[in-house]
C-alpha atoms as a PDB file:
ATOM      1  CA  UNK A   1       0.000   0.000   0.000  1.00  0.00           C
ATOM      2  CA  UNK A   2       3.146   2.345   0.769  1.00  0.00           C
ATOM      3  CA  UNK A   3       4.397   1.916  -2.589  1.00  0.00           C
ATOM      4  CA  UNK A   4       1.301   2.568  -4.324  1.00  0.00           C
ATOM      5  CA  UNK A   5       0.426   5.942  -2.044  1.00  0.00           C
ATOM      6  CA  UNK A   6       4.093   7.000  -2.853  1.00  0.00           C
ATOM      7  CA  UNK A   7       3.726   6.638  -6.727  1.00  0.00           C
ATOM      8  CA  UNK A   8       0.358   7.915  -7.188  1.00  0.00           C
ATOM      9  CA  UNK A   9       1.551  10.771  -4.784  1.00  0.00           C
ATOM     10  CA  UNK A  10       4.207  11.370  -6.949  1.00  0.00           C
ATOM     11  CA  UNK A  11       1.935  11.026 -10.403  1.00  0.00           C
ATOM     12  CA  UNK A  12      -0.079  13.688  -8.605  1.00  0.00           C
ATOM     13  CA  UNK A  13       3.190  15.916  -7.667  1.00  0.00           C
ATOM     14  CA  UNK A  14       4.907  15.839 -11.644  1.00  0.00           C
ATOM     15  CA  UNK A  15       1.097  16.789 -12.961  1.00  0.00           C
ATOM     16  CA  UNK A  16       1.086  19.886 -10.572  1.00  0.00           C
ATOM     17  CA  UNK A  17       4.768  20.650 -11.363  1.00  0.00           C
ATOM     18  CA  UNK A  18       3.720  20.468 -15.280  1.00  0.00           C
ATOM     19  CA  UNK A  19       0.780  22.444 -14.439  1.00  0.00           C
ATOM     20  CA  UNK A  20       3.145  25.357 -12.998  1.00  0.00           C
ATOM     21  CA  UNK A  21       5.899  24.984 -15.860  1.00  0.00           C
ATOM     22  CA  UNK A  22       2.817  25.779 -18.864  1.00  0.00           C
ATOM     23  CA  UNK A  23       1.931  28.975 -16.713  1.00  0.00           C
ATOM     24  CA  UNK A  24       5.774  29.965 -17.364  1.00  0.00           C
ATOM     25  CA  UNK A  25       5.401  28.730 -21.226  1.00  0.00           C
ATOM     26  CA  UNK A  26       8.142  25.890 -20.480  1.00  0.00           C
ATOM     27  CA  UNK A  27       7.077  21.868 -20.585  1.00  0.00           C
ATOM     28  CA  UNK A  28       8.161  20.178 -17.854  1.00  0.00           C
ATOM     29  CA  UNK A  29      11.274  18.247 -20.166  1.00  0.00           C
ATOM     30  CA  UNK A  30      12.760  22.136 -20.499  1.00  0.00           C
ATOM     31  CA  UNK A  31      12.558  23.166 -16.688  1.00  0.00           C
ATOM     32  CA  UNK A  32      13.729  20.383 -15.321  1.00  0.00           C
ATOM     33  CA  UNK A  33      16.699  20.376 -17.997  1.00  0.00           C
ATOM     34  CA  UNK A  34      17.285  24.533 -16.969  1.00  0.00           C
ATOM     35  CA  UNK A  35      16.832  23.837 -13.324  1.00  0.00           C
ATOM     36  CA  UNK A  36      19.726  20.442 -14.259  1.00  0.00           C
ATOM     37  CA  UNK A  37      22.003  23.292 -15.929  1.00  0.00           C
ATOM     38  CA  UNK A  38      21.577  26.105 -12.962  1.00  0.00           C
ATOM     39  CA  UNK A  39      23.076  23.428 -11.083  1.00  0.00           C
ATOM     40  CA  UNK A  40      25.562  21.354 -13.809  1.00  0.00           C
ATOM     41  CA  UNK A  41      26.081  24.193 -16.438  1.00  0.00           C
ATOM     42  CA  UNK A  42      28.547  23.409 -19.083  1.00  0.00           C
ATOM     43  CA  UNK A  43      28.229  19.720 -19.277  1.00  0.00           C
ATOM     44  CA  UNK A  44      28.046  17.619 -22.801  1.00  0.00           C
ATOM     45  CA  UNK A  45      24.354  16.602 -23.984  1.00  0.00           C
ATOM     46  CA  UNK A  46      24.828  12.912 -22.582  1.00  0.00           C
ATOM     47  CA  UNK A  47      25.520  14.186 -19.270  1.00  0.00           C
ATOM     48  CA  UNK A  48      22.313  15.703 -19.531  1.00  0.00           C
ATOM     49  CA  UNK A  49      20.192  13.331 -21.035  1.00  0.00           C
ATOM     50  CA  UNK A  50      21.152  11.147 -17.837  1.00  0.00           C
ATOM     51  CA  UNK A  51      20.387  13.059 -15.848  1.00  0.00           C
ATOM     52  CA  UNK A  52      17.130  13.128 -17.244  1.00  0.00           C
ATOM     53  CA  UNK A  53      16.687   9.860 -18.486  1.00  0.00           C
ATOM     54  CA  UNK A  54      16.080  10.232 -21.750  1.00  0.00           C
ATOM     55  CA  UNK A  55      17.598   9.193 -24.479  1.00  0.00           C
ATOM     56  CA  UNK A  56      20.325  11.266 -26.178  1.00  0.00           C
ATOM     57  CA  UNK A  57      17.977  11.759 -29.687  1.00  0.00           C
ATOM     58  CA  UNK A  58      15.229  13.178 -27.272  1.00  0.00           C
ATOM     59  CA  UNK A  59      17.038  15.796 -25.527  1.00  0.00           C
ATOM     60  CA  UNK A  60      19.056  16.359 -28.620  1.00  0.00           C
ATOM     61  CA  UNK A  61      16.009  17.362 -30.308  1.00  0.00           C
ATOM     62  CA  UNK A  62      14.697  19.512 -27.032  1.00  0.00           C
ATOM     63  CA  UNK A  63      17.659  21.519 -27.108  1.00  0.00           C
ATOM     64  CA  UNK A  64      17.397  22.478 -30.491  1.00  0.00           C
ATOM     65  CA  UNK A  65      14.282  24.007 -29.989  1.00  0.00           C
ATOM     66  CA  UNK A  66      15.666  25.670 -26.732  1.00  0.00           C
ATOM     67  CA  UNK A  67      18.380  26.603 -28.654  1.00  0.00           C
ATOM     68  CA  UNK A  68      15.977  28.417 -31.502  1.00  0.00           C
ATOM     69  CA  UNK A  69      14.031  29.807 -28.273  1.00  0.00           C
ATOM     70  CA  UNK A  70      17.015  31.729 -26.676  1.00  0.00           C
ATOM     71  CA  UNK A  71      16.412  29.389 -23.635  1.00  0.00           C
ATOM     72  CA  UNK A  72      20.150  28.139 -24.107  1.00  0.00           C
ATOM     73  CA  UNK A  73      23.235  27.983 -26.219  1.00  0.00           C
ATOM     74  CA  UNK A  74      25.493  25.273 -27.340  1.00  0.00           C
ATOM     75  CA  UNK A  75      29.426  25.778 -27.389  1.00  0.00           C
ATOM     76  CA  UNK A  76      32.038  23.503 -28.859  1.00  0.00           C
ATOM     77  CA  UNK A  77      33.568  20.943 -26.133  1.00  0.00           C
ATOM     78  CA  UNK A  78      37.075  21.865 -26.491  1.00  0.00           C
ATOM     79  CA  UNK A  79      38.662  18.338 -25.506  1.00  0.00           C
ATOM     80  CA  UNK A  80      35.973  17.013 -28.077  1.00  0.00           C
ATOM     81  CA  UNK A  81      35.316  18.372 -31.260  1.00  0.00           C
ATOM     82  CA  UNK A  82      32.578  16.578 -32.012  1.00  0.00           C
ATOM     83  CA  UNK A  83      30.566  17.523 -28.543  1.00  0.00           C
ATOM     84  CA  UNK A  84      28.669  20.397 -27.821  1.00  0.00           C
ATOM     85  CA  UNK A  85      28.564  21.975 -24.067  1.00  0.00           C
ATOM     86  CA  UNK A  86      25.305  23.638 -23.127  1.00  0.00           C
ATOM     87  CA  UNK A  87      24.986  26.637 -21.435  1.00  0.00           C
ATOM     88  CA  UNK A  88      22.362  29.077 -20.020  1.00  0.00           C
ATOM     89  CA  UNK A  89      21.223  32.366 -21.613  1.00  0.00           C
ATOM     90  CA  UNK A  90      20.057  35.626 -19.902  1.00  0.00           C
ATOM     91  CA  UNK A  91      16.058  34.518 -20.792  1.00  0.00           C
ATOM     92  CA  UNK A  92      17.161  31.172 -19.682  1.00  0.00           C
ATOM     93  CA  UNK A  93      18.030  32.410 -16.199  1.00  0.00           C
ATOM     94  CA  UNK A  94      15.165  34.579 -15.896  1.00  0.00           C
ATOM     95  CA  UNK A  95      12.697  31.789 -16.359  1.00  0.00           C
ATOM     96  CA  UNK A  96      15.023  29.718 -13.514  1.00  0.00           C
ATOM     97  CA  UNK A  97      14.103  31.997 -11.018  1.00  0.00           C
ATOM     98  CA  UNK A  98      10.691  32.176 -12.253  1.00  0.00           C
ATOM     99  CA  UNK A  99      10.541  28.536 -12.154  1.00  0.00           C
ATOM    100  CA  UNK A 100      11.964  28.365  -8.430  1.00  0.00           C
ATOM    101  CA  UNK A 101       9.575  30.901  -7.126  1.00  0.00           C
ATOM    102  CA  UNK A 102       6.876  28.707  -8.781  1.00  0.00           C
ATOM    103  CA  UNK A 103       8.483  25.603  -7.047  1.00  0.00           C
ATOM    104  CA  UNK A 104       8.486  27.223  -3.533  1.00  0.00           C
ATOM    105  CA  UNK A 105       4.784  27.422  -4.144  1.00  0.00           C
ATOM    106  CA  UNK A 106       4.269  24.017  -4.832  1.00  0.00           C
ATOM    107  CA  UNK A 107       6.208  22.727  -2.046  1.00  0.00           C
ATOM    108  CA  UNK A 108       3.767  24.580   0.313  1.00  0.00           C
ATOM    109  CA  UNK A 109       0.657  23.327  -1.216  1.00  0.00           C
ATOM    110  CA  UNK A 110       2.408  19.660  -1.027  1.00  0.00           C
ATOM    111  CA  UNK A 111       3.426  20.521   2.205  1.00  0.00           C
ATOM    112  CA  UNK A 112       0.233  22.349   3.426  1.00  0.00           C
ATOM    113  CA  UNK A 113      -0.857  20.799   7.295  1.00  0.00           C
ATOM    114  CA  UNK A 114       2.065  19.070   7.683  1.00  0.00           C
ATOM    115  CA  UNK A 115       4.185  20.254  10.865  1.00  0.00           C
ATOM    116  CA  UNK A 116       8.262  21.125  10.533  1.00  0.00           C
ATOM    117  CA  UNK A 117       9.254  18.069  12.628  1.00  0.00           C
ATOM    118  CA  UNK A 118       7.155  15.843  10.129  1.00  0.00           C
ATOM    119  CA  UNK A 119       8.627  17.620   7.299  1.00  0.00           C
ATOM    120  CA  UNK A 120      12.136  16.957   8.469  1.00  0.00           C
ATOM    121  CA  UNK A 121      11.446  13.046   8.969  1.00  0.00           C
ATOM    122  CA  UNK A 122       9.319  12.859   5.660  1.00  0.00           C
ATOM    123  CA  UNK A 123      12.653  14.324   4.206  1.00  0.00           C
ATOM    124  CA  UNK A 124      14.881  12.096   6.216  1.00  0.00           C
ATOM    125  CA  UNK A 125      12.495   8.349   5.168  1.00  0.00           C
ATOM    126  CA  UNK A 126      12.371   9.404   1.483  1.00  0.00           C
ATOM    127  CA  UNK A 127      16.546  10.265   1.249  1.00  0.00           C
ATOM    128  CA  UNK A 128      16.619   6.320   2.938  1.00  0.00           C
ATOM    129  CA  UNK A 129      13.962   5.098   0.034  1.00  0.00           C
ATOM    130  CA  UNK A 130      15.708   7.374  -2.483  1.00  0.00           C
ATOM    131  CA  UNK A 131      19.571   5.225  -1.213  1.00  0.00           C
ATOM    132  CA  UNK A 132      17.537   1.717  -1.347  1.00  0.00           C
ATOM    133  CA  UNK A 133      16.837   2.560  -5.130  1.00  0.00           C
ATOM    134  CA  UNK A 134      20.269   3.714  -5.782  1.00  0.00           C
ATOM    135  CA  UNK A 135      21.540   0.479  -4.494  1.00  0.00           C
ATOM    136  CA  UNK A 136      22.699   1.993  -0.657  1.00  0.00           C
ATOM    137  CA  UNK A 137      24.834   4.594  -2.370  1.00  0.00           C
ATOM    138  CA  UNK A 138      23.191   8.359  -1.866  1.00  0.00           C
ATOM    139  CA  UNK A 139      22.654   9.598  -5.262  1.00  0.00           C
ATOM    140  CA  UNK A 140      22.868  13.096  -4.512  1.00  0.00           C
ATOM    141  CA  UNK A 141      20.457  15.982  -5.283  1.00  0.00           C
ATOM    142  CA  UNK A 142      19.276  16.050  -8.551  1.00  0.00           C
ATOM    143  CA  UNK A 143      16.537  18.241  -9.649  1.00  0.00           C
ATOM    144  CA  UNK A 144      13.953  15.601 -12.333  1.00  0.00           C
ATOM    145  CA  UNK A 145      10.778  17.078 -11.662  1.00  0.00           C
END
């Protein structure tokens, strides 16, 4: 029963985030690849389309049209000729901290009723779930909306 609460929970949480990202003219695959380069700027395609999990076709095709938006800018890799690093634009970072704001507000919706010392053990049990999955190793923050 845990397991289903926690994935419908979370169905219910990336339909709310994707909800906020339209209201900011951005799907959900290009904020959560702007909020992946506010914190990893610079970084090949592949590094990104890990971090995503998607495949490096998809997000090659996503960044062209972010790319043709303004929304960021490819530069060559120079130990690799043949790789592109991305990087954020001025638009790019304004819609990050539009994005964030945005985020803050749907972290106290999700959060809404729920006291700070249950927030900090909520926190705490889903970093321990979050380890099982990555096979007991922490697997860091990343930001996958």
């Amino acid at each position: 029963m845990t397991a289903y609460l926690l994935s419908d929970t979370a169905r219910l949480l990336r339909r709310a985030f994707d909800g906020r990202m339209r209201l900011l003219g951005m799907t959900s695959a290009q904020a959560r690849l702007l909020l992946n380069l506010a914190i990893n700027e610079g970084e090949n395609q592949g590094f990104y389309a890990e971090r995503l999990e998607v495949e490096p076709i998809t997000l090659g095709r996503l960044v062209d049209r972010m790319v043709e938006s303004g929304l960021i800018e490819r530069r060559p890799d120079p130990a690799d000729r043949r790789a592109w690093r991305i990087h954020l634009t001025d638009l790019s970072r304004q819609k990050i901290d539009e994005a964030r704001e945005s985020l803050d507000g749907l972290e106290e919706q999700m959060l809404q009723g729920v006291t700070a010392p249950q927030r900090e053990n909520l926190a705490q049990l889903l970093e321990t779930i979050r380890t099982n999955f990555a096979g007991g190793r922490s697997p860091g923050v990343a930001v996958n909306g």
